[in-house]
Protein backbone atom coordinates (compact mmCIF):
# COMPACT_ATOMS: atom_id res chain seq x y z
CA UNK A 1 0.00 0.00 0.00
CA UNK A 2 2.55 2.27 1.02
CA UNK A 3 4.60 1.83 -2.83
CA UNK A 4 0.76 2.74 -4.38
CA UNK A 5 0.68 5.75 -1.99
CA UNK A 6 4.17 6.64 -3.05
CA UNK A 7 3.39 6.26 -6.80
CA UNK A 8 0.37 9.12 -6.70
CA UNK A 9 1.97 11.30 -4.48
CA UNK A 10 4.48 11.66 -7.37
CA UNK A 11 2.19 11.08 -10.34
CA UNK A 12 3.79 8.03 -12.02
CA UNK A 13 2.03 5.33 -13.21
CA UNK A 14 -1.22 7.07 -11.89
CA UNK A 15 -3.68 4.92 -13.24
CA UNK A 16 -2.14 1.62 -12.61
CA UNK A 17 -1.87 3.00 -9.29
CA UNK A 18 -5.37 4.04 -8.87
CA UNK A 19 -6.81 0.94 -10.26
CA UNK A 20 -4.12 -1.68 -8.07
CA UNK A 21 -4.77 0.54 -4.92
CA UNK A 22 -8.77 0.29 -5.54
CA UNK A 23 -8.79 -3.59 -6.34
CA UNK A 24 -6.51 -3.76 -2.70
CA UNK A 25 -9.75 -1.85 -0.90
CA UNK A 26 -11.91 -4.06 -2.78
CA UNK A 27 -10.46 -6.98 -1.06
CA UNK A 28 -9.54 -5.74 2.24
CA UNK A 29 -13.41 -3.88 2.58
CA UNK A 30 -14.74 -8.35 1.80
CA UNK A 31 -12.31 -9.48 4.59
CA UNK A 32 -13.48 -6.93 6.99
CA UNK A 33 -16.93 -7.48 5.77
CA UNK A 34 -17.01 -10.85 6.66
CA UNK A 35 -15.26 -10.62 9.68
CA UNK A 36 -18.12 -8.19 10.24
CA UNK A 37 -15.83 -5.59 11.70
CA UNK A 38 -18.25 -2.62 11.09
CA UNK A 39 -16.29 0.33 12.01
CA UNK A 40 -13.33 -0.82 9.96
CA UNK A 41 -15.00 -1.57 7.20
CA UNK A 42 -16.70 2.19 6.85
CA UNK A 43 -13.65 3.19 6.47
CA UNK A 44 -11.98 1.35 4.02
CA UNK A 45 -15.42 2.61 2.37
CA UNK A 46 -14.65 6.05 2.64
CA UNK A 47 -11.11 5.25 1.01
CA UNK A 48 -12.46 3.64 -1.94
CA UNK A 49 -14.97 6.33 -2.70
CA UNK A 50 -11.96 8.61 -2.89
CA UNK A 51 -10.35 6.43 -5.36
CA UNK A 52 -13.39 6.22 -7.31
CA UNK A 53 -13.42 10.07 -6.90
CA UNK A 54 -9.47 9.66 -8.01
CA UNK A 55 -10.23 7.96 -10.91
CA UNK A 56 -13.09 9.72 -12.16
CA UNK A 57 -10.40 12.82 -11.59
CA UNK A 58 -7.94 11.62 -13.66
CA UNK A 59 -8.63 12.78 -17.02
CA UNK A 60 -7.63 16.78 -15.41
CA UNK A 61 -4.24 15.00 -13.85
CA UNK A 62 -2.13 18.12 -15.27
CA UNK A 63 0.94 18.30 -12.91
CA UNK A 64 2.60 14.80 -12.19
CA UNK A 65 5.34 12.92 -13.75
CA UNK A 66 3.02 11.03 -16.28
CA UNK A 67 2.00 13.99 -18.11
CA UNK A 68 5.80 15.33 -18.40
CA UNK A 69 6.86 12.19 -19.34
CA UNK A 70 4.41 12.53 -22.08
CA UNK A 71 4.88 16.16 -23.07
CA UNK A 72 8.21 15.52 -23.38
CA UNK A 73 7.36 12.11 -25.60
CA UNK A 74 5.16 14.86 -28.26
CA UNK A 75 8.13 17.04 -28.16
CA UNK A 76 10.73 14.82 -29.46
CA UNK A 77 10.39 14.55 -33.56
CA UNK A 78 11.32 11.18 -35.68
């Protein structure tokens, strides 16, 4: 979890990210559910309604290392 974290705090691989980190809540929120943890698993709720909110966001991802990777991809000519 903490190499996902460290991933969108810098913006590389942000997608990937997003999508690995949200599958991880996906499975973590079923454990807890059926341990039927309650408090626990409201918050591993809350965290994958912010990456859902993440991912919905991610089209207007201007400054991370992803989109100067690719501006400096268009730059370069053949």
């Amino acid at each position: 979890m903490a190499i996902l974290g460290f991933l969108l705090l810098l913006g590389f691989c942000t997608r990937l990210a997003l999508v690995t980190g949200s599958l991880l809540i996906l499975a973590l929120t079923f454990g807890t559910a059926l341990r039927q943890d309650w408090s626990t698993a409201g918050v591993q709720l809350i965290d994958a309604a912010v990456y859902a909110a993440l991912l919905a966001l991610d089209r207007w991802n201007d400054y991370s290392l992803d989109q100067l990777f690719s501006l400096s991809r268009s730059r370069v000519g053949p």
